[in-house]
Protein backbone atom coordinates (compact mmCIF):
# COMPACT_ATOMS: atom_id res chain seq x y z
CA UNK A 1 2.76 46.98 -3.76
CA UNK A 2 4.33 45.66 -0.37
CA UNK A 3 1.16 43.70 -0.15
CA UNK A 4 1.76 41.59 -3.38
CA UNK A 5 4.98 41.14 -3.04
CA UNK A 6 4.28 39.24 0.60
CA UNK A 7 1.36 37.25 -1.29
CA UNK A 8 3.63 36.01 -3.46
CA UNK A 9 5.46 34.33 -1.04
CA UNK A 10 3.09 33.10 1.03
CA UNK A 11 1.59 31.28 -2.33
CA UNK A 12 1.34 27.57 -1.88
CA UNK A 13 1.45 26.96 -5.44
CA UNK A 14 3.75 23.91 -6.80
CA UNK A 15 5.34 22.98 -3.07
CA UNK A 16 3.77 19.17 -3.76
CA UNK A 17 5.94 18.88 -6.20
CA UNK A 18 9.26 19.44 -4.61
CA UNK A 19 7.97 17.53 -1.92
CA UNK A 20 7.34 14.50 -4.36
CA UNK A 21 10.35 15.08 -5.96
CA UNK A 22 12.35 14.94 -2.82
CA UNK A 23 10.29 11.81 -1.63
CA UNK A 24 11.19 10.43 -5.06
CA UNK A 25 15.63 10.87 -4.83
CA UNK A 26 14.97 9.50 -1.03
CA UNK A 27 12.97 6.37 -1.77
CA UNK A 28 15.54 5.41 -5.42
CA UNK A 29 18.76 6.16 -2.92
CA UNK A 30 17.37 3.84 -0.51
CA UNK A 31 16.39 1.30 -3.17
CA UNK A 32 20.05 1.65 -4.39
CA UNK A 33 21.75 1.08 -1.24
CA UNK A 34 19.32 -1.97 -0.45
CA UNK A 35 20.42 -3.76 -3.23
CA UNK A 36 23.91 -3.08 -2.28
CA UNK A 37 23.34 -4.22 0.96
CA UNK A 38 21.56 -7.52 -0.29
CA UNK A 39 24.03 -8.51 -2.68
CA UNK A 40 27.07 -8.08 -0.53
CA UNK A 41 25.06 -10.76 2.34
CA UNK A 42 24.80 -12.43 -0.48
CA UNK A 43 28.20 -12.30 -1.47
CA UNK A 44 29.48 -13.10 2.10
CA UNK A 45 27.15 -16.15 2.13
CA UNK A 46 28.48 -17.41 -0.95
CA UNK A 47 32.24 -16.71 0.09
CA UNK A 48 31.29 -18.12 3.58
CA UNK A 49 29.96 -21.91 1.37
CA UNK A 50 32.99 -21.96 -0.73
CA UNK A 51 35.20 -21.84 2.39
CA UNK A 52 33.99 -24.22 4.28
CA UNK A 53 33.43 -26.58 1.09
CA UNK A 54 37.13 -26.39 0.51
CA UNK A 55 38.12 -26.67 4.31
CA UNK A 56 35.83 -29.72 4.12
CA UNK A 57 38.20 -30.96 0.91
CA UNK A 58 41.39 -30.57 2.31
CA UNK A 59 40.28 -32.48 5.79
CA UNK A 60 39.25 -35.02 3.74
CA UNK A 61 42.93 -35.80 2.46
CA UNK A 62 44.01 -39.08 4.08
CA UNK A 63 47.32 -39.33 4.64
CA UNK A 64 47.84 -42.98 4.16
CA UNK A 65 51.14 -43.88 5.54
CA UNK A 66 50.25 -42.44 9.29
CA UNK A 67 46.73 -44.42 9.06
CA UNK A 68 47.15 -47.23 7.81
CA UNK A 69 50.15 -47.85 10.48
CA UNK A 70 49.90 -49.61 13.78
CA UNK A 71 48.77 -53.02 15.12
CA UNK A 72 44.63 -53.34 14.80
CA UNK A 73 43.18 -56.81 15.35
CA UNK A 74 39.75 -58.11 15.28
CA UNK A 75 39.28 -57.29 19.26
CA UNK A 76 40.72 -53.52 18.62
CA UNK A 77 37.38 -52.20 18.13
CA UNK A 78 35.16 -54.00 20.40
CA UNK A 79 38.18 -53.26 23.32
CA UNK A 80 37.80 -49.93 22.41
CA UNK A 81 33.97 -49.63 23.10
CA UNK A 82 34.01 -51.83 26.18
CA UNK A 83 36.83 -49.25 27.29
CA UNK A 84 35.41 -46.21 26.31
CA UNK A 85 38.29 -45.27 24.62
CA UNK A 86 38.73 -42.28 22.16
CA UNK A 87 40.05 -43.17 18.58
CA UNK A 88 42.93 -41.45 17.42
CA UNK A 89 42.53 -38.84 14.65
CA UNK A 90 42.51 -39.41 11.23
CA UNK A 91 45.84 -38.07 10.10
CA UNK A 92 45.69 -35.79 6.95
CA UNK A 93 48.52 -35.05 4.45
CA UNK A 94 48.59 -31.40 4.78
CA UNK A 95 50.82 -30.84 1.43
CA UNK A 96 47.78 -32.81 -0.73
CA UNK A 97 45.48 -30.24 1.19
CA UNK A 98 46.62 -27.50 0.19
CA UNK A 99 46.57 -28.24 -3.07
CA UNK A 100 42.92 -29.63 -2.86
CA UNK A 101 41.64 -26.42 -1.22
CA UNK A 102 43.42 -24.01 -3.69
CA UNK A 103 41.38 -25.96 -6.30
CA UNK A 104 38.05 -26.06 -4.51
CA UNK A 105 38.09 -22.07 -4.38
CA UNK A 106 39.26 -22.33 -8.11
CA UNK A 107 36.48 -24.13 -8.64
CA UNK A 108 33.94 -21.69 -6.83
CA UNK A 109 35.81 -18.96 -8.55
CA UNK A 110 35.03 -20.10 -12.17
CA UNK A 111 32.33 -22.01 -11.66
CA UNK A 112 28.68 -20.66 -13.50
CA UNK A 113 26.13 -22.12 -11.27
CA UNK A 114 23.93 -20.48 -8.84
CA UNK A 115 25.45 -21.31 -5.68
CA UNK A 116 28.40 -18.89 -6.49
CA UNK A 117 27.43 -14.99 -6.27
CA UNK A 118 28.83 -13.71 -10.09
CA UNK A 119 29.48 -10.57 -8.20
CA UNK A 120 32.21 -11.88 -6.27
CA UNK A 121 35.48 -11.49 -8.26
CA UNK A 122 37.94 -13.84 -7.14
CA UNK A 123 38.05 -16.24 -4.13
CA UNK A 124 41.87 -15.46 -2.52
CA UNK A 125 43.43 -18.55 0.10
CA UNK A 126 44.74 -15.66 2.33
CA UNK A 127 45.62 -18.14 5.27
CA UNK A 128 46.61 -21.71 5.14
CA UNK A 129 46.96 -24.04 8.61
CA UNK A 130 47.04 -27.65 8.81
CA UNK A 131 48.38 -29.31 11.66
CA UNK A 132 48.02 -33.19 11.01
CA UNK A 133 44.53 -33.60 12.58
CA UNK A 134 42.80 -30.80 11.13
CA UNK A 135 42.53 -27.51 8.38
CA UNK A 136 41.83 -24.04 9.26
CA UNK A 137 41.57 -21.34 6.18
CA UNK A 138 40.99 -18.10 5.38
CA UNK A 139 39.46 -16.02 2.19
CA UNK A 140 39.02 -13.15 1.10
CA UNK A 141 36.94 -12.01 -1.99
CA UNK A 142 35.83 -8.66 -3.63
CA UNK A 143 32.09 -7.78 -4.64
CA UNK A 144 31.60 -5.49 -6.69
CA UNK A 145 28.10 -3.57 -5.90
CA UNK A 146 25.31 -3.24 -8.56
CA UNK A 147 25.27 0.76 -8.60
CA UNK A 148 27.82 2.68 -7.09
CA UNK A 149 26.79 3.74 -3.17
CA UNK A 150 24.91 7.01 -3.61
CA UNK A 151 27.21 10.53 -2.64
CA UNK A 152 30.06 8.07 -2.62
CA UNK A 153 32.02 6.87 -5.38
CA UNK A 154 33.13 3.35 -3.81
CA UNK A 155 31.74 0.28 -6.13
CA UNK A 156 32.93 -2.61 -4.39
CA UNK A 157 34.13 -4.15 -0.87
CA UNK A 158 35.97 -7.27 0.61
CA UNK A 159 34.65 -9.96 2.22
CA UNK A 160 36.39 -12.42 4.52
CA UNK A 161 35.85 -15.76 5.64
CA UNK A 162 37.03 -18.21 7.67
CA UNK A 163 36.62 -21.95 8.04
CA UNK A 164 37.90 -24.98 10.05
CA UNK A 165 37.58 -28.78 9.85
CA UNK A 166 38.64 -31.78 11.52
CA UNK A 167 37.80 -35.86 10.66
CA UNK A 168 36.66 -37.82 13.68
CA UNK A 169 35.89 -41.29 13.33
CA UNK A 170 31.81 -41.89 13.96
CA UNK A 171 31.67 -44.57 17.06
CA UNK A 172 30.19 -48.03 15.96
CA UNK A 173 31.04 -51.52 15.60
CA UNK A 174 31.45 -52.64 11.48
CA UNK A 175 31.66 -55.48 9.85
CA UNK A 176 32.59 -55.09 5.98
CA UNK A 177 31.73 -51.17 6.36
CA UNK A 178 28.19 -52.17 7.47
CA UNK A 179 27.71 -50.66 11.13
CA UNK A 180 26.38 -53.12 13.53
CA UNK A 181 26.53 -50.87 16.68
């Protein structure tokens, strides 16, 4: 009787199958977190585009009165190359960029199209700098994953991004905007 009792547990019978069935909740975990991992690069590359599209708005904000100030003459330019001499910055009105970038991540934040991630939840200006000459922001957005991370019960994450920008006047000689040099 001893004797059947150890035969029984030496039988191989059905151990495939938990084996498979393990294999199985491995591989669809894996899957899971995959995709969670894929859309949160995805995510951060999306974030990472709408910062530096609005950093790229608010440097483009001229600020008029410092430009457009100062004696230029026809011979300004050409003195300049013959001189090697760096232009001056491009001044930029730092209160009209501020409002610029908070509606270029409004923008990304509502917009439908496919360069904006619909995972991402809401594009935050967490960090504002402008100094005259050039913008430096920061962002910070929440994805929310497609399944919940396996064992865990966390379902999203924040991203953060960072961007800076400056205008620098491209070297040349123009005449009329055309670029004879």
């Amino acid at each position: 009787m001893e004797v059947k009792w150890l035969s029984k547990l030496r039988d191989d019978r059905g151990s495939l199958s938990i084996v498979i069935i393990g294999l199985f909740v491995i591989t669809v975990a894996s899957l899971m977190i995959m995709t969670d991992v894929a859309t949160v690069m995805v995510a951060k590359r999306s974030l990472t585009q709408a910062t530096e599209a609005a950093a790229m708005r608010g440097v483009h904000t001229l600020d008029r009165a410092s430009y457009y100030t100062g004696k230029g003459t026809m011979a300004t330019t050409p003195l300049a190359l013959i001189n090697k001499r760096e232009h001056p910055t491009i001044p930029i009105d730092c209160n009209q960029a501020v409002i610029d970038v908070m509606l270029e991540l409004h923008n990304w934040s509502t917009d439908d199209s496919s360069m904006k991630r619909q995972e991402l939840q809401g594009i935050v200006l967490k960090d504002f700098l402008c100094d005259g000459t050039s913008v430096e922001i920061s962002t910070y957005a929440t994805v929310k994953f497609p399944f919940t991370v396996p064992f865990t019960s966390q379902s999203s994450a924040s991203l953060y991004a960072n961007a800076a920008s400056t205008n620098q006047v491209q070297e040349g000689f123009y005449i009329f905007g055309v670029r004879l040099h």
